[in-house]
Protein backbone atom coordinates (compact mmCIF):
# COMPACT_ATOMS: atom_id res chain seq x y z
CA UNK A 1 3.63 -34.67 102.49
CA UNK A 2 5.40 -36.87 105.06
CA UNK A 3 5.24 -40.23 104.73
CA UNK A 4 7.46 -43.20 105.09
CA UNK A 5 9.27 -43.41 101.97
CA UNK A 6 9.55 -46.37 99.77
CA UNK A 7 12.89 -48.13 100.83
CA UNK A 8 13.16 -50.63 98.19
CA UNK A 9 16.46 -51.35 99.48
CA UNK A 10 17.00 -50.09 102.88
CA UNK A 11 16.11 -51.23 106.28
CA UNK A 12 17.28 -50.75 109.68
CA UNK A 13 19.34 -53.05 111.44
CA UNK A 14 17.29 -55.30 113.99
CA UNK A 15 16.66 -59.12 114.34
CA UNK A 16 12.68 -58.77 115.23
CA UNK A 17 10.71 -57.42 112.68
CA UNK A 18 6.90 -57.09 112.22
CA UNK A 19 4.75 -57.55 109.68
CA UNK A 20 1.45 -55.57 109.47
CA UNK A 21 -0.62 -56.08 106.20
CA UNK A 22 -4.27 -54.53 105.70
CA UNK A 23 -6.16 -56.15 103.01
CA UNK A 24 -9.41 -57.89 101.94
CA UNK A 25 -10.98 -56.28 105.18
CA UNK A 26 -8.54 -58.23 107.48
CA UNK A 27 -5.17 -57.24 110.09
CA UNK A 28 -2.71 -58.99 109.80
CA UNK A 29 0.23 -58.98 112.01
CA UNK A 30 3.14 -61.57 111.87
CA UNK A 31 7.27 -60.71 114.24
CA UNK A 32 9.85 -62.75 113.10
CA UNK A 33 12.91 -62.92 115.17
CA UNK A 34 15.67 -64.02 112.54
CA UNK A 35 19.08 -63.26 113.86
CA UNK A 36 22.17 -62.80 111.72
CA UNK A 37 20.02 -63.76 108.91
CA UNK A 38 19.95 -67.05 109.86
CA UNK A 39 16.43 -69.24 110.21
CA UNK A 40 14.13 -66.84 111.54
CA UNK A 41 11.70 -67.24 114.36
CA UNK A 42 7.79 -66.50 114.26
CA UNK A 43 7.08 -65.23 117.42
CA UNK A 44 3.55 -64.51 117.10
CA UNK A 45 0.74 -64.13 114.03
CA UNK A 46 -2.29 -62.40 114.71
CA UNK A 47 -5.14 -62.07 112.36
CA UNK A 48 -8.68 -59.37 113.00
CA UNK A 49 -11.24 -58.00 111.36
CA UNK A 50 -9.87 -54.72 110.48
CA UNK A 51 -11.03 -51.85 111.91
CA UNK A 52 -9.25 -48.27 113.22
CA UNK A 53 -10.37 -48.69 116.87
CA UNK A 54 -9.37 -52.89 116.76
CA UNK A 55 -5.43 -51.16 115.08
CA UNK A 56 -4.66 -49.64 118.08
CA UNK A 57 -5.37 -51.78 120.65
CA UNK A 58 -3.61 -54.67 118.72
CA UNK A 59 -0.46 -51.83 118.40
CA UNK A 60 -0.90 -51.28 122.56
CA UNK A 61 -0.70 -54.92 123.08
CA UNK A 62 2.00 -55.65 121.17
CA UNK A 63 4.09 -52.48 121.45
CA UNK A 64 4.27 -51.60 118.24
CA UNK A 65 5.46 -48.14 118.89
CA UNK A 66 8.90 -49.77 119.94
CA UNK A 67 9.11 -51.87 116.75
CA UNK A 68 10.34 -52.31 113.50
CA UNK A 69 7.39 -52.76 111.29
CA UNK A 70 6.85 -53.49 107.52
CA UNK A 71 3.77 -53.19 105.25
CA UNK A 72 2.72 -53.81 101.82
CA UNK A 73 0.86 -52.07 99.51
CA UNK A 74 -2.40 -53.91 98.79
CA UNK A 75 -2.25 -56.14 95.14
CA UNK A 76 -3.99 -53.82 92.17
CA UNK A 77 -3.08 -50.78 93.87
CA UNK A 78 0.37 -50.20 92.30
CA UNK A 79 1.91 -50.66 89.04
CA UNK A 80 5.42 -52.54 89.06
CA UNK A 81 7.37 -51.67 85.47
CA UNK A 82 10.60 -52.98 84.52
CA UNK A 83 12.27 -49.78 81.77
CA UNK A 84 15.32 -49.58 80.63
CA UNK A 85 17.48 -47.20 82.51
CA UNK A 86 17.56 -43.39 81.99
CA UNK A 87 21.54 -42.62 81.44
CA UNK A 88 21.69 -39.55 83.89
CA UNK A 89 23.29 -38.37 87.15
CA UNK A 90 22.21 -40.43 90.17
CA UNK A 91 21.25 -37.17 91.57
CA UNK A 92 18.60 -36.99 88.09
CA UNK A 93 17.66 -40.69 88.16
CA UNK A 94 14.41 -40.01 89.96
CA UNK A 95 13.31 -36.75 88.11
CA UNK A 96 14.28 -39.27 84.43
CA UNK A 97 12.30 -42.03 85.65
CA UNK A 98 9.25 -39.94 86.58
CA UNK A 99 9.25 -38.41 82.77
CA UNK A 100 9.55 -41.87 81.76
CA UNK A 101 7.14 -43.75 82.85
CA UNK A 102 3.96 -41.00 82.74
CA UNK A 103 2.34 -42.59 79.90
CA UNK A 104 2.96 -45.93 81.50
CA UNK A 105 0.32 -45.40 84.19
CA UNK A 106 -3.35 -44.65 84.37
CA UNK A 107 -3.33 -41.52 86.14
CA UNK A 108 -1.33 -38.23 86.30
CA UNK A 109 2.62 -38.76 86.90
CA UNK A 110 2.14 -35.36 89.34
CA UNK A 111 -0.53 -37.17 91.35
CA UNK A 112 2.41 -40.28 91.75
CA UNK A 113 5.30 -41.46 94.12
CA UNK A 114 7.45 -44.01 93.26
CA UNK A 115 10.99 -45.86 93.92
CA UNK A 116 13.34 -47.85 92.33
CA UNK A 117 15.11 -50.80 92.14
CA UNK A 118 17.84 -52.11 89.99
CA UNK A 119 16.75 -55.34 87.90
CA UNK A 120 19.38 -58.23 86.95
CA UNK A 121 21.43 -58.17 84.00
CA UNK A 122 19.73 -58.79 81.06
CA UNK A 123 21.34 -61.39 77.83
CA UNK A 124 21.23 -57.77 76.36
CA UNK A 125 25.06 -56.36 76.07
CA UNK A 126 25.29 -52.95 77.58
CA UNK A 127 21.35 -52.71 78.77
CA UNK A 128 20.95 -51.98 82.09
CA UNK A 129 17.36 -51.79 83.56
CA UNK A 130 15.34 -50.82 86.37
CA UNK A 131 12.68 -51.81 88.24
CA UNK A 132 9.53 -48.80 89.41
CA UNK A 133 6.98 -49.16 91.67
CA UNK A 134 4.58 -46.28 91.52
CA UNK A 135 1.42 -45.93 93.04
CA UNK A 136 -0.88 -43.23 94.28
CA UNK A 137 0.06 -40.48 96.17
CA UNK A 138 -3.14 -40.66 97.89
CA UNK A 139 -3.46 -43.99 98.29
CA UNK A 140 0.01 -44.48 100.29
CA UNK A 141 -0.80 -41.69 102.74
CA UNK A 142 -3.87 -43.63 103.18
CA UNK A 143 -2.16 -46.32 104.14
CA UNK A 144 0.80 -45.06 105.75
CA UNK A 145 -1.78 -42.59 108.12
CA UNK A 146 -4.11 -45.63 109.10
CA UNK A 147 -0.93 -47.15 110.65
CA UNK A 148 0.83 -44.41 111.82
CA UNK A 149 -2.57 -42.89 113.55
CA UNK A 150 -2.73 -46.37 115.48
CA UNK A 151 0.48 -45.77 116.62
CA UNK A 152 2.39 -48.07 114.88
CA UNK A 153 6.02 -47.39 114.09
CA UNK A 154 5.98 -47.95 110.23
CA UNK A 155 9.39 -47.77 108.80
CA UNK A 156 9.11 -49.94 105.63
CA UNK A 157 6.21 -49.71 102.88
CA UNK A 158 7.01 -52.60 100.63
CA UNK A 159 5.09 -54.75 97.67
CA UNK A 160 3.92 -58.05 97.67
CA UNK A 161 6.69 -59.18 94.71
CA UNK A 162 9.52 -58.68 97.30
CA UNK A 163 7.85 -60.07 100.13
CA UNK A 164 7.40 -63.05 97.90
CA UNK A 165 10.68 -62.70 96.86
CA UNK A 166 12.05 -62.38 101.08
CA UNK A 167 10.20 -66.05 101.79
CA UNK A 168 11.86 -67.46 98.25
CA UNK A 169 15.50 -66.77 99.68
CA UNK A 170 15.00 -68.86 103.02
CA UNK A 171 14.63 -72.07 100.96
CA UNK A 172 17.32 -73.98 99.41
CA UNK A 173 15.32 -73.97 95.45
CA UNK A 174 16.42 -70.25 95.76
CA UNK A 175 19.74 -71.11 94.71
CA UNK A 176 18.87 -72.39 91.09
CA UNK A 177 15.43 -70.46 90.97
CA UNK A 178 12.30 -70.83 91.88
CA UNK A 179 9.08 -69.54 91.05
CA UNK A 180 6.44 -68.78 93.62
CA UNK A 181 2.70 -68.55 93.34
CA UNK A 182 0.66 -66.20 95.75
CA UNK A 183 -3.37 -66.16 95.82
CA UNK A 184 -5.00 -63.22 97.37
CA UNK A 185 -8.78 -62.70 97.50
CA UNK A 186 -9.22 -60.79 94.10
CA UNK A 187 -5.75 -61.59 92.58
CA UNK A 188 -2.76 -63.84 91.93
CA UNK A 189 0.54 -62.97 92.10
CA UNK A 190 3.62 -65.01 90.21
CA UNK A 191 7.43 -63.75 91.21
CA UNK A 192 10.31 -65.84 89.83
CA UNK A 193 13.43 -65.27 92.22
CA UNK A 194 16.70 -66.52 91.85
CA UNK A 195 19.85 -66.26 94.66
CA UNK A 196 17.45 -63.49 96.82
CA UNK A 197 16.56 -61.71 93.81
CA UNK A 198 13.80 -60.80 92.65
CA UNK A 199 13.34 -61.30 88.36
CA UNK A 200 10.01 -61.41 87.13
CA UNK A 201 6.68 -61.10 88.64
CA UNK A 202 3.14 -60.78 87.05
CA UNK A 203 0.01 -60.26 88.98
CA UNK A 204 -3.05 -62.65 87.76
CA UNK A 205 -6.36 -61.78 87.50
CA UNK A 206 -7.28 -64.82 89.35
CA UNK A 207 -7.84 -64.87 92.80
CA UNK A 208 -9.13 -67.65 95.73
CA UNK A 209 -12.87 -66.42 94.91
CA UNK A 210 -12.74 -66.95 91.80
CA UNK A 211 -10.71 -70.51 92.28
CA UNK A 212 -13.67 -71.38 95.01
CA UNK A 213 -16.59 -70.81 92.40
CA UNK A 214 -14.89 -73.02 90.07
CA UNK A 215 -14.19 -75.77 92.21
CA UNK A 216 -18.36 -75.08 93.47
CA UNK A 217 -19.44 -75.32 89.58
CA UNK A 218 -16.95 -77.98 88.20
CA UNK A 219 -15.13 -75.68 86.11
CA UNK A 220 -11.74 -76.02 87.52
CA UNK A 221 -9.73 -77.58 84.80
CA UNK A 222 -10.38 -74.77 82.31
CA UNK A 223 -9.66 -72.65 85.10
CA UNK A 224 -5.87 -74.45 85.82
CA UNK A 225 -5.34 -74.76 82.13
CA UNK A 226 -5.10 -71.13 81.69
CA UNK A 227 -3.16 -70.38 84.75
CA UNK A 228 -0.60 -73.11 84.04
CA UNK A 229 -0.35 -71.14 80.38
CA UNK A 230 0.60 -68.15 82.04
CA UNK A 231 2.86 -69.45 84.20
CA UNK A 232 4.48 -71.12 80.84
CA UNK A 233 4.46 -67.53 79.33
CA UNK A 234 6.38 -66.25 82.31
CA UNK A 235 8.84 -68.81 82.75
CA UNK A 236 9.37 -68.50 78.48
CA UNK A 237 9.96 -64.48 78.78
CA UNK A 238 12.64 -65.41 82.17
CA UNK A 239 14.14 -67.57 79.67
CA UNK A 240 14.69 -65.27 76.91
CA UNK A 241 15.24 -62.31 78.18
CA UNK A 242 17.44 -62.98 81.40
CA UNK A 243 19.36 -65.63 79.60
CA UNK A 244 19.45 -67.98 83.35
CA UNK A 245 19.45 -71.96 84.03
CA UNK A 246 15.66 -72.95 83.44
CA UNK A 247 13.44 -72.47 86.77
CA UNK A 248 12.70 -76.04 87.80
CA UNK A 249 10.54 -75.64 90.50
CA UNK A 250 6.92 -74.01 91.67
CA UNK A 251 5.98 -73.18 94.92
CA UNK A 252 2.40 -72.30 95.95
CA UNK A 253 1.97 -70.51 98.69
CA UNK A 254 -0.56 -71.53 102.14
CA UNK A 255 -3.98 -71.50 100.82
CA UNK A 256 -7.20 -71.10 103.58
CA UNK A 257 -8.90 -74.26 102.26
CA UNK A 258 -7.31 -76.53 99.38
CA UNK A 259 -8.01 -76.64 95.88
CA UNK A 260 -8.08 -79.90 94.80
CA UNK A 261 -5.95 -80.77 91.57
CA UNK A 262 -4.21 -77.64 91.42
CA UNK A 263 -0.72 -78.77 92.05
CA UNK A 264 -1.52 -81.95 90.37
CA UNK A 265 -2.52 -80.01 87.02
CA UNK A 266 -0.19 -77.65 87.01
CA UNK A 267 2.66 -80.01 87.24
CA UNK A 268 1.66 -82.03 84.45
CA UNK A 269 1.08 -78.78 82.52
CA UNK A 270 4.40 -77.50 82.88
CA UNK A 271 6.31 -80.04 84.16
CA UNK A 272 8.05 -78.24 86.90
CA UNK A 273 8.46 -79.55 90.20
CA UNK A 274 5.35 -78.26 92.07
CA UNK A 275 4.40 -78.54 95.57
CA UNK A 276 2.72 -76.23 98.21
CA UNK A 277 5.14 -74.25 100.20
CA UNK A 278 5.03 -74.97 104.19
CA UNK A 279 6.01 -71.92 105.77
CA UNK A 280 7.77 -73.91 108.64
CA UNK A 281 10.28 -74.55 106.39
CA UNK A 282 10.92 -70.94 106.78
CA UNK A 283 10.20 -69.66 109.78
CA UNK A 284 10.22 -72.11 112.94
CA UNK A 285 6.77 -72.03 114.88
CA UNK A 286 4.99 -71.39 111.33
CA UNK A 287 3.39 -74.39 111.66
CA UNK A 288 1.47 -73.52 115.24
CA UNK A 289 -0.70 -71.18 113.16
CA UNK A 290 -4.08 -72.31 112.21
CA UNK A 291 -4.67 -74.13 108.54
CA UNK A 292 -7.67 -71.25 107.98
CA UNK A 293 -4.96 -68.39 108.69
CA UNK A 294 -1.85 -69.35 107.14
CA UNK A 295 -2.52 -68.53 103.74
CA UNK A 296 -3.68 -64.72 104.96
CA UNK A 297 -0.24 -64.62 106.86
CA UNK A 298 2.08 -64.88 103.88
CA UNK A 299 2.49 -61.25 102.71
CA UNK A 300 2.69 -60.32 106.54
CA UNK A 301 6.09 -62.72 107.54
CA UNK A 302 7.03 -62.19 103.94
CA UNK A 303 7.21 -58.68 105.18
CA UNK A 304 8.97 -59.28 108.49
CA UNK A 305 11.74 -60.86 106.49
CA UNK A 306 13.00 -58.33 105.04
CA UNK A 307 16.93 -57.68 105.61
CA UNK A 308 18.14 -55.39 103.23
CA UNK A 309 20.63 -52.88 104.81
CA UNK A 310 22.05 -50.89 101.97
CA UNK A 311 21.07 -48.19 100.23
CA UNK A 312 19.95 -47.72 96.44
């Protein structure tokens, strides 16, 4: 089966990178132009109904035959495990981790692909861990072929934690850690970052629908109370078990229409430092998208700003 592999650590070398998400019946496609790593560039976001035929003409009129794109897998249809790692042969790491984690996952470990990526140093003395993303044979041909068929030159598959994780490192919080909050249709995601690292994440079975039909029904504060307690349990387990400076601040990430005493809640919850993220602050032009797109454009320049260069 060819396919683009999972690169979980390697990219090619190039300042303009695109961003091409499928999800929630919607294209997405966001370039960034960051040079030398420096503030990066948005130089156009473009948002369809998807459909095969609608693919390829937006990968004709933007020539994306010619560049550098990056995808992520949709939210639910991956698992992301943090193990301890196997003490093998680099050249046996793969083959170890595959025996490891088969009764970690709902389906047959023959039926899987997966990649690694090495976690930070746990308080433990002389653990070492391991981060695996594993998903579905089938499902990332699927995805992989519905790009590739449009003639779109996919290079990166990715996950939603590290394109969380790739708009984290552009702001200054990143530095002392930060925790960001990402609400897709169906599902939440949480990803605690520290110095362009990626720590913890934990995907929420909360999504904008079901945030709407609370805010329609009156129901939100039971609603925010139980997100803000597991966004304590999260920060609690950083605490413990990566032995770091406490995470003083919460980011939420671009909604399509506000939610009305979220951040407010939250912060007396928890009492970080919580504020929506503006993703001008990260990518210059950000702010020339429209307020009912810019939350479905996060994953997509999250994406594009990837900039890893070295291999696992």
């Amino acid at each position: 089966m060819k396919w683009p592999a999972l690169p979980f650590g390697k990219s090619r070398s190039q300042t303009c990178k695109t961003g091409t998400v499928i999800d929630a019946g919607k294209i997405v496609l966001a370039q960034v132009d960051q040079p030398n790593g420096g503030r990066g560039k948005l130089r156009f976001c473009h948002i369809e109904a998807s459909d095969a035929n609608q693919l390829s003409k937006l990968a004709r009129q933007y020539d994306l035959s010619h560049q550098e794109c990056h995808t992520v897998m949709p939210l639910g249809s991956y698992h992301l495990l943090l193990i301890e790692s196997p003490e093998v042969p680099a050249p046996e790491l793969r083959a170890a981790v595959r025996w490891r984690i088969r009764e970690l996952i709902d389906f047959h470990v023959d039926d899987a692909v997966l990649d690694v990526f090495d976690a930070p140093a746990s308080g433990a003395r002389g653990q070492t861990h391991l981060y695996v993303v594993v998903s579905r044979s089938a499902d990332v041909k699927q995805l992989a072929d519905s790009l590739q068929d449009a003639g779109i030159n996919l290079s990166v598959i990715d996950i939603p934690e590290l394109a969380l994780r790739n708009l984290a490192a552009q702001l200054p919080e990143d530095e002392q850690g930060v925790a960001m909050l990402y609400f897709g249709a169906q599902r939440g995601l949480m990803a605690l970052c520290r110095n362009r690292t990626l720590y913890l994440a934990r995907t929420l079975d909360l999504g904008l629908e079901r945030l709407r039909e609370a805010i329609i029904d009156g129901q939100t504060e039971a609603l925010f109370d139980g997100l803000a307690l597991e966004v304590q349990r999260s920060l609690d387990y950083y605490d413990r078990h990566f032995q770091q400076a406490p995470i003083t601040h919460l980011l939420i990430t671009p909604l399509a229409e506000p939610l009305p005493g979220l951040v407010e809640s939250l912060s007396s919850s928890i009492g970080l430092k919580v504020r929506m993220l503006q993703l001008a602050e990260i990518v210059e032009g950000a702010d020339k998208v429209p307020a009912d797109q810019i939350g479905e454009s996060v994953l997509a320049i999250g994406a594009a700003l990837r900039s890893e260069s070295k291999s696992l």
